[in-house]
ModelCIF file with pLDDT and N, C-alpha, C, O atoms, coordinates in Angstrom:
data_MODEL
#
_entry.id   MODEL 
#
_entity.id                         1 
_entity.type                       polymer 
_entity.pdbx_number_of_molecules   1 
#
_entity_poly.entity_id                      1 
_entity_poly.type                           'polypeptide(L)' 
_entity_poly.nstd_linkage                   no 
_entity_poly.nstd_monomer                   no 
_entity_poly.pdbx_seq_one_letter_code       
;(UNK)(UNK)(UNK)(UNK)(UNK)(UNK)(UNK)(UNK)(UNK)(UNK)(UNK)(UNK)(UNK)(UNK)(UNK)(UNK)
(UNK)(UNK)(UNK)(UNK)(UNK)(UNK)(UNK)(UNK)(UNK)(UNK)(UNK)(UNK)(UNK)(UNK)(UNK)(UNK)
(UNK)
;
_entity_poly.pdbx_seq_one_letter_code_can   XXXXXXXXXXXXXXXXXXXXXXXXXXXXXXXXX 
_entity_poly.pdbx_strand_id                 A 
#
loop_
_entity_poly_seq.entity_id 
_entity_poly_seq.num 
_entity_poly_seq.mon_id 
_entity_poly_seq.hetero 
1 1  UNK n 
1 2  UNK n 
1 3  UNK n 
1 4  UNK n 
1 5  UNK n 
1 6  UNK n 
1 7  UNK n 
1 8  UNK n 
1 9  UNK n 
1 10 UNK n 
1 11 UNK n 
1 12 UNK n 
1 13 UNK n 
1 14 UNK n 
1 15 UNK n 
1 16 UNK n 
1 17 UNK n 
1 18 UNK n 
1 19 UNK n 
1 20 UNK n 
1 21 UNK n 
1 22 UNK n 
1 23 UNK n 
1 24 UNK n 
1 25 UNK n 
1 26 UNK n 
1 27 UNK n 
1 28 UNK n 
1 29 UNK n 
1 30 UNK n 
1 31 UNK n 
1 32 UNK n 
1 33 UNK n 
#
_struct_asym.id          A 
_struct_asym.entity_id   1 
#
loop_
_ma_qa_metric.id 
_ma_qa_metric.mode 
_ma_qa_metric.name 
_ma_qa_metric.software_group_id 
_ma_qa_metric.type 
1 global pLDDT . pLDDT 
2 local  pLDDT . pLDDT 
#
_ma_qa_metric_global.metric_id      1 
_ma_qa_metric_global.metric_value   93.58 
_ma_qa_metric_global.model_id       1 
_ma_qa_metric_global.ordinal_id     1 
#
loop_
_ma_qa_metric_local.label_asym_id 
_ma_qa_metric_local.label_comp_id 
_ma_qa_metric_local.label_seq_id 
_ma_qa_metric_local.metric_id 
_ma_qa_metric_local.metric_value 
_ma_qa_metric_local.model_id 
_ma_qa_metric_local.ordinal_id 
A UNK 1  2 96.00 1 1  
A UNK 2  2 93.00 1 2  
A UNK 3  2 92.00 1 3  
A UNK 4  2 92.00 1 4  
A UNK 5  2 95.00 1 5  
A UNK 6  2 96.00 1 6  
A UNK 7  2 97.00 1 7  
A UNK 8  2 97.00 1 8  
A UNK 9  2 96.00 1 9  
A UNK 10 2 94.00 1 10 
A UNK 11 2 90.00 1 11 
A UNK 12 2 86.00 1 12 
A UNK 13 2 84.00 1 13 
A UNK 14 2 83.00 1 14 
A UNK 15 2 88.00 1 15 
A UNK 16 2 91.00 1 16 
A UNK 17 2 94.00 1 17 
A UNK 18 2 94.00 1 18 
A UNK 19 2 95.00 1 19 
A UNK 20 2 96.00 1 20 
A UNK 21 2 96.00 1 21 
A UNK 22 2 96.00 1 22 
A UNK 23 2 96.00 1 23 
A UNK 24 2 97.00 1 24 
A UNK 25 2 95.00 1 25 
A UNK 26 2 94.00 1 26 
A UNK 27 2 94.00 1 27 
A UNK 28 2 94.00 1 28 
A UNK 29 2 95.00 1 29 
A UNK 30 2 95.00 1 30 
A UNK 31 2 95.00 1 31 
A UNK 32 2 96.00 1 32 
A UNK 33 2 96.00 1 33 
#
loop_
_atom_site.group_PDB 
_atom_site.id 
_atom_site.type_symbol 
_atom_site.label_atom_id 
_atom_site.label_alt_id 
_atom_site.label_comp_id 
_atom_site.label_asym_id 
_atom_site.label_entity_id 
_atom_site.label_seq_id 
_atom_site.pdbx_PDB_ins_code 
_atom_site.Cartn_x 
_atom_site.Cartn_y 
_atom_site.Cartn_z 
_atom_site.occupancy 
_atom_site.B_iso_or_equiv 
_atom_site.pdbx_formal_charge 
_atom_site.auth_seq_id 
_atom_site.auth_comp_id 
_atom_site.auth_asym_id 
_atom_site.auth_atom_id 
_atom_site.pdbx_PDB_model_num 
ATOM 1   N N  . UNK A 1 1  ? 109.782 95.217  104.717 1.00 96.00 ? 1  UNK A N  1 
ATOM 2   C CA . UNK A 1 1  ? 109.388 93.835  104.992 1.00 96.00 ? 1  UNK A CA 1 
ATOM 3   C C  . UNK A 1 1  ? 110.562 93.142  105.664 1.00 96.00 ? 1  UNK A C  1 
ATOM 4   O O  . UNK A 1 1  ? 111.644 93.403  105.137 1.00 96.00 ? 1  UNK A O  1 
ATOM 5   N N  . UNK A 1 2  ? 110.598 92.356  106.658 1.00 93.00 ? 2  UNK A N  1 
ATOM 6   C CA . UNK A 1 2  ? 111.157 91.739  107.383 1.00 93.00 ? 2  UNK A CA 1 
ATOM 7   C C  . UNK A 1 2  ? 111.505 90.240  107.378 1.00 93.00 ? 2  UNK A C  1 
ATOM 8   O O  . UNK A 1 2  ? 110.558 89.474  107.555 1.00 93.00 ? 2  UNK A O  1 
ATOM 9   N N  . UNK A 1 3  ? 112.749 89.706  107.197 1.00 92.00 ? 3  UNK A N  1 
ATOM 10  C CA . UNK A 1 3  ? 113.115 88.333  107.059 1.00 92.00 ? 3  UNK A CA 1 
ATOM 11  C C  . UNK A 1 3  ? 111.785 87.744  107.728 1.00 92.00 ? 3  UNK A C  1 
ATOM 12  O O  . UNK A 1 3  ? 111.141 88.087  108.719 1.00 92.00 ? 3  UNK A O  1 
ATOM 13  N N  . UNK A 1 4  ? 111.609 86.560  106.639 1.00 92.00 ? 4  UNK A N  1 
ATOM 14  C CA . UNK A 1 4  ? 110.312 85.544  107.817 1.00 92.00 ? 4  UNK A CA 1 
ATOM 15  C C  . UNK A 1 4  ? 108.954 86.345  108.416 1.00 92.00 ? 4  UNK A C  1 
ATOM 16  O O  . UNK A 1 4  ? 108.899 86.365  109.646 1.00 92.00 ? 4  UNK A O  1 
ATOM 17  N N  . UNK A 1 5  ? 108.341 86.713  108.015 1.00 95.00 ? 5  UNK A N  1 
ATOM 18  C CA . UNK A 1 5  ? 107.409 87.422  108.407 1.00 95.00 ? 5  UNK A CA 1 
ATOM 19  C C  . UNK A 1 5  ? 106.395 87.385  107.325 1.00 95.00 ? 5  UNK A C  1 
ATOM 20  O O  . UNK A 1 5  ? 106.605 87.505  106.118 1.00 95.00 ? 5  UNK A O  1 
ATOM 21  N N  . UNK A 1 6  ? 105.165 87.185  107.989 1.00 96.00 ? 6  UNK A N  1 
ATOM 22  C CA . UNK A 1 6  ? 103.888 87.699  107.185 1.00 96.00 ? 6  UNK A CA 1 
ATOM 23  C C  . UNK A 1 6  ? 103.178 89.173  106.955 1.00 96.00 ? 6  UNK A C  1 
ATOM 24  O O  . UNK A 1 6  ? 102.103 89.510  107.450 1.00 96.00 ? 6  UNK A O  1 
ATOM 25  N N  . UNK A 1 7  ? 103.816 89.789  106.298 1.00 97.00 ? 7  UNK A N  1 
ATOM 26  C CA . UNK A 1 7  ? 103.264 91.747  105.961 1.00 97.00 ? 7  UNK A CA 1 
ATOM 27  C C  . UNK A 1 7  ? 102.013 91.058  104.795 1.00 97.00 ? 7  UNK A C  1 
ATOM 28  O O  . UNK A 1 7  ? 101.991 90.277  103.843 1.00 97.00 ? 7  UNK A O  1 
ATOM 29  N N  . UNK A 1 8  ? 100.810 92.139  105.783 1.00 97.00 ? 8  UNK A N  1 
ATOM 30  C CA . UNK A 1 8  ? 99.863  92.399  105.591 1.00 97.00 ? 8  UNK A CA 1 
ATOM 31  C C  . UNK A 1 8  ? 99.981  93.701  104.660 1.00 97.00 ? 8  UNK A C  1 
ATOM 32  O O  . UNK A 1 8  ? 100.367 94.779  105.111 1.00 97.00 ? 8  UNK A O  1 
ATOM 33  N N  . UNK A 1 9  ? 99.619  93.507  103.335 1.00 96.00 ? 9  UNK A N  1 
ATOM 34  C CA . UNK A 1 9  ? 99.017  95.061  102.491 1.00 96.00 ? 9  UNK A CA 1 
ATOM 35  C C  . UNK A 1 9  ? 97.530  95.067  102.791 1.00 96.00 ? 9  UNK A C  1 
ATOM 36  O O  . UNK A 1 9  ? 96.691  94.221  102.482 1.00 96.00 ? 9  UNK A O  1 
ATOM 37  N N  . UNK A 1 10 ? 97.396  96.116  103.408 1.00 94.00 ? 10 UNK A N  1 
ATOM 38  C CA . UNK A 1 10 ? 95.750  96.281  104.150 1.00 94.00 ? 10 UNK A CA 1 
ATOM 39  C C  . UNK A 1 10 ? 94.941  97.531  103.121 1.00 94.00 ? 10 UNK A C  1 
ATOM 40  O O  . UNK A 1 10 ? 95.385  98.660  102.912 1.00 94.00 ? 10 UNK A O  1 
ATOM 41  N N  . UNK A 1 11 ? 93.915  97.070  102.688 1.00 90.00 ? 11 UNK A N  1 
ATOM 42  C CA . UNK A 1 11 ? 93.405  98.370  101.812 1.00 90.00 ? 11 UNK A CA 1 
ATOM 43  C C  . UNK A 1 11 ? 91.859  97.894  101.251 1.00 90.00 ? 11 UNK A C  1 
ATOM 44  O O  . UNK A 1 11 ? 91.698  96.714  100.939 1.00 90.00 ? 11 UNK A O  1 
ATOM 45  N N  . UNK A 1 12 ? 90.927  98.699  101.158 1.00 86.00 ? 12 UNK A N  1 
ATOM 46  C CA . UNK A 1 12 ? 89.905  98.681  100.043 1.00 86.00 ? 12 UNK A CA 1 
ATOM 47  C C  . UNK A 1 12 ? 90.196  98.335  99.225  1.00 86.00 ? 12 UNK A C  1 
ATOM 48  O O  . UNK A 1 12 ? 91.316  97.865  99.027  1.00 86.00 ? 12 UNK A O  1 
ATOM 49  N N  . UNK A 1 13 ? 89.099  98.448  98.229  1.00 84.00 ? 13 UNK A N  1 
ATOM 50  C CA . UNK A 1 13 ? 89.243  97.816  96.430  1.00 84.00 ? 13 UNK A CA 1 
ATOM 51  C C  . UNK A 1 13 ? 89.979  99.331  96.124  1.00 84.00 ? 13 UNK A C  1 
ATOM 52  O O  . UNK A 1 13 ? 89.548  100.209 96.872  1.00 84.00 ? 13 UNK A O  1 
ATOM 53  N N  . UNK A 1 14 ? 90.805  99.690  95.347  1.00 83.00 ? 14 UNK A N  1 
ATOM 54  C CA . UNK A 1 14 ? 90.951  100.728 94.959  1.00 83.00 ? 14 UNK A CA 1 
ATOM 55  C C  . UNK A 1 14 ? 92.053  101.496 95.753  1.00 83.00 ? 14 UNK A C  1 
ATOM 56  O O  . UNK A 1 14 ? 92.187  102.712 95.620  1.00 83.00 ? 14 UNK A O  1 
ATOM 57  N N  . UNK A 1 15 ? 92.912  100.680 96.662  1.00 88.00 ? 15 UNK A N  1 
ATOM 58  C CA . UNK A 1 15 ? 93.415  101.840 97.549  1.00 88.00 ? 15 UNK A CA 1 
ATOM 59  C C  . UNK A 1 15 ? 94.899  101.972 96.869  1.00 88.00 ? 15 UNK A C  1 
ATOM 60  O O  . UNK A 1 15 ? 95.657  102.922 97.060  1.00 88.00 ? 15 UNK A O  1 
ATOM 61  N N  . UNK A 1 16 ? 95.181  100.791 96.005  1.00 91.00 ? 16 UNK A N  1 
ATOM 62  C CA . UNK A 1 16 ? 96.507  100.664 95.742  1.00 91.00 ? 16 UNK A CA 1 
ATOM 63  C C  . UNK A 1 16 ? 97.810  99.618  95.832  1.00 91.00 ? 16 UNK A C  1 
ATOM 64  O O  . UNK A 1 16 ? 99.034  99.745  95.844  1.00 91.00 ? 16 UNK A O  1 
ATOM 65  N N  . UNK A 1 17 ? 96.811  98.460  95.890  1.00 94.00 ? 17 UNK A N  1 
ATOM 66  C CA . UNK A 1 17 ? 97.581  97.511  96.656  1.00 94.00 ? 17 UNK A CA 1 
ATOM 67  C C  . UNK A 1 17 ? 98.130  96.810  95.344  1.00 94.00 ? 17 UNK A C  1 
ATOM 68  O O  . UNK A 1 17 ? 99.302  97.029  95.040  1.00 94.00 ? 17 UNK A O  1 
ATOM 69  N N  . UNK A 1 18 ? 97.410  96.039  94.603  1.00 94.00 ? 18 UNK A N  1 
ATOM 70  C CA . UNK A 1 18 ? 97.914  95.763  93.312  1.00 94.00 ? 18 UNK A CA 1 
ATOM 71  C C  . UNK A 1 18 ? 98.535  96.286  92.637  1.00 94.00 ? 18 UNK A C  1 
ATOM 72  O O  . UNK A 1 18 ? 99.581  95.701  92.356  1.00 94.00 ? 18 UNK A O  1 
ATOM 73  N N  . UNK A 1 19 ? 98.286  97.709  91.955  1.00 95.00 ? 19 UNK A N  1 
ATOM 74  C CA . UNK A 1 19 ? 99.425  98.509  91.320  1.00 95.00 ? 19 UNK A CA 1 
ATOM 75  C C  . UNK A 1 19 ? 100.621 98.355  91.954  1.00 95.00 ? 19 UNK A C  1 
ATOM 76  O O  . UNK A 1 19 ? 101.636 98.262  91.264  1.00 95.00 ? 19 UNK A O  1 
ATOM 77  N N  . UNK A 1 20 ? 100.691 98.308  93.231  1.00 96.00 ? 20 UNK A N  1 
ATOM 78  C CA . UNK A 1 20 ? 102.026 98.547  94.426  1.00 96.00 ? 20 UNK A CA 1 
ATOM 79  C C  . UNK A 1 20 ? 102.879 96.974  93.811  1.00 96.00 ? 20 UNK A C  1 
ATOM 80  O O  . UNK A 1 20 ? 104.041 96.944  93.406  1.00 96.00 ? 20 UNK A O  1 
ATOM 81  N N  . UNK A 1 21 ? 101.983 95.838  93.887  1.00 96.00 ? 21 UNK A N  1 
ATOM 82  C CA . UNK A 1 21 ? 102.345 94.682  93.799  1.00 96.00 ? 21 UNK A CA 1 
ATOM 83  C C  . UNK A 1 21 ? 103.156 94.689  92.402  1.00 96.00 ? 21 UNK A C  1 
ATOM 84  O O  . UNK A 1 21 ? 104.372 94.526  92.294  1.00 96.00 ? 21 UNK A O  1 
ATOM 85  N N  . UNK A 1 22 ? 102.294 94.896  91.422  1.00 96.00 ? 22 UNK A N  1 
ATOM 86  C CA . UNK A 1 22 ? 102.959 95.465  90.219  1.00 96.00 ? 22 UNK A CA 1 
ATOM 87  C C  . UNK A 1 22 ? 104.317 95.795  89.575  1.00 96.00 ? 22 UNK A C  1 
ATOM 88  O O  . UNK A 1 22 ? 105.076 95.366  88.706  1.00 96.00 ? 22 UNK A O  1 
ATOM 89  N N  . UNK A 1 23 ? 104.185 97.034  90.692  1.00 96.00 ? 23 UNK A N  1 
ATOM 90  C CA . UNK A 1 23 ? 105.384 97.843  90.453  1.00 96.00 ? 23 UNK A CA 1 
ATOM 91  C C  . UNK A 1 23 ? 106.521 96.894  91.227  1.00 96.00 ? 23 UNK A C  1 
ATOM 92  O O  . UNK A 1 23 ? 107.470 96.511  90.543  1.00 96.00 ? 23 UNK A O  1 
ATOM 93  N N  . UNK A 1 24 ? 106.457 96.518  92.587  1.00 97.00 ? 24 UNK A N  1 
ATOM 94  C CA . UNK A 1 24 ? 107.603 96.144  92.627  1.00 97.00 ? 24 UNK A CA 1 
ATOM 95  C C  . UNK A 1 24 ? 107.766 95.046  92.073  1.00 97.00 ? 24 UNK A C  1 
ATOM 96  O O  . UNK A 1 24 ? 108.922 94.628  92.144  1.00 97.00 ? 24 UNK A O  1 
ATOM 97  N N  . UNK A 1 25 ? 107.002 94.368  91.508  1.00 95.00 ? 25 UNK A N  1 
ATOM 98  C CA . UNK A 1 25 ? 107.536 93.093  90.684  1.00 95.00 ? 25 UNK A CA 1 
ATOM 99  C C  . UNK A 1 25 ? 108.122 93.217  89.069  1.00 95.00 ? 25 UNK A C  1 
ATOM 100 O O  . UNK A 1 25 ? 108.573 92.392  88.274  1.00 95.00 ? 25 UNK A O  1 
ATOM 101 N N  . UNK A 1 26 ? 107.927 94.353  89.032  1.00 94.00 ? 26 UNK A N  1 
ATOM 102 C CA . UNK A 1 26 ? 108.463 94.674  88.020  1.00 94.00 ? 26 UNK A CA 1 
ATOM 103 C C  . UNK A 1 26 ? 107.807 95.053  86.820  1.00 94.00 ? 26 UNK A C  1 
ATOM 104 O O  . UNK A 1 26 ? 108.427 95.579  85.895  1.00 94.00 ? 26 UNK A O  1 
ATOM 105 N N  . UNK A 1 27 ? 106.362 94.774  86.772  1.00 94.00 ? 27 UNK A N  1 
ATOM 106 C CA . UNK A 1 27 ? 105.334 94.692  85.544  1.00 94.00 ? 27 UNK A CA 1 
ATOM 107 C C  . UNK A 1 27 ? 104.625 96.000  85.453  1.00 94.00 ? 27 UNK A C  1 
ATOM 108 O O  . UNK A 1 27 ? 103.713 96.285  84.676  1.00 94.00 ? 27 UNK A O  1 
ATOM 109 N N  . UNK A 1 28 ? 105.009 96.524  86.082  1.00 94.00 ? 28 UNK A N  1 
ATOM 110 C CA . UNK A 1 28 ? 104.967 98.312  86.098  1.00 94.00 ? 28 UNK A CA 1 
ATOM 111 C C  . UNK A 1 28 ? 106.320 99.170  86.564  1.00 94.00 ? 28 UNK A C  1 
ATOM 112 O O  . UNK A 1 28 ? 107.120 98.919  87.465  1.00 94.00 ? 28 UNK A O  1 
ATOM 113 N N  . UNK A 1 29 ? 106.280 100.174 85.701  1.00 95.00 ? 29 UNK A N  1 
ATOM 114 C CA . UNK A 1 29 ? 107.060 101.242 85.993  1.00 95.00 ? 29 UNK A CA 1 
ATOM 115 C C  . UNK A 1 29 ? 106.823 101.967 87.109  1.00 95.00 ? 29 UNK A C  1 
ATOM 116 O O  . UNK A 1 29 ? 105.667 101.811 87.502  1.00 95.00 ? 29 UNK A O  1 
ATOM 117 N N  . UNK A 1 30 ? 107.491 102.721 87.790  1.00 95.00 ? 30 UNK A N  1 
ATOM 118 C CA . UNK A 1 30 ? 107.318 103.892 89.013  1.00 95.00 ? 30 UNK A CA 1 
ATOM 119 C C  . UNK A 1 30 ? 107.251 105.105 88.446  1.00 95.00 ? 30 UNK A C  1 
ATOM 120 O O  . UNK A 1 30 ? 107.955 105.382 87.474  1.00 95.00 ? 30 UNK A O  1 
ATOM 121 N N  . UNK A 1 31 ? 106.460 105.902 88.949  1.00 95.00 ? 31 UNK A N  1 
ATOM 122 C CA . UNK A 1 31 ? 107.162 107.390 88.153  1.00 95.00 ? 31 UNK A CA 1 
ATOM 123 C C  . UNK A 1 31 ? 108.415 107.949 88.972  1.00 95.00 ? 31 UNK A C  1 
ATOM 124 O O  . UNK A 1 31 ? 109.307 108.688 88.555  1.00 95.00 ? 31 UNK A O  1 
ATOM 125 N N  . UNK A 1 32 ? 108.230 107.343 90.385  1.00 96.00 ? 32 UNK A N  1 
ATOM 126 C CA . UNK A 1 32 ? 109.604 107.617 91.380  1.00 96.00 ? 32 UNK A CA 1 
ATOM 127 C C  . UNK A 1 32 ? 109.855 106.656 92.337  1.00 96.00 ? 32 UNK A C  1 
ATOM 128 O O  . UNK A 1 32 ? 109.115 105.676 92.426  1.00 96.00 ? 32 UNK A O  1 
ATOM 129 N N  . UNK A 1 33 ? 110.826 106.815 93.082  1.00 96.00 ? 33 UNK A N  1 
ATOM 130 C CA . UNK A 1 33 ? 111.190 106.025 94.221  1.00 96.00 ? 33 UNK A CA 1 
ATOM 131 C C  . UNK A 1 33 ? 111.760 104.484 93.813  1.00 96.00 ? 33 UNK A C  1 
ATOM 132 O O  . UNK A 1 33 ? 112.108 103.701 94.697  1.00 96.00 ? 33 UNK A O  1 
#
């Protein structure tokens, strides 16, 4: 993600976008990375 910028997470119901949100916010664990 890029200073100042609007990033689009693009996906179906189900593709992964929330968990993703999740994780990097901290309210989920990763199993990696």
């Amino acid at each position: 993600a890029q200073r100042g910028e609007i990033l689009g997470l693009i996906g179906p119901n189900g593709a992964g976008k929330t968990t993703l949100l999740e994780i990097l916010s901290g309210l989920l664990p990763a199993d990696s990375g």
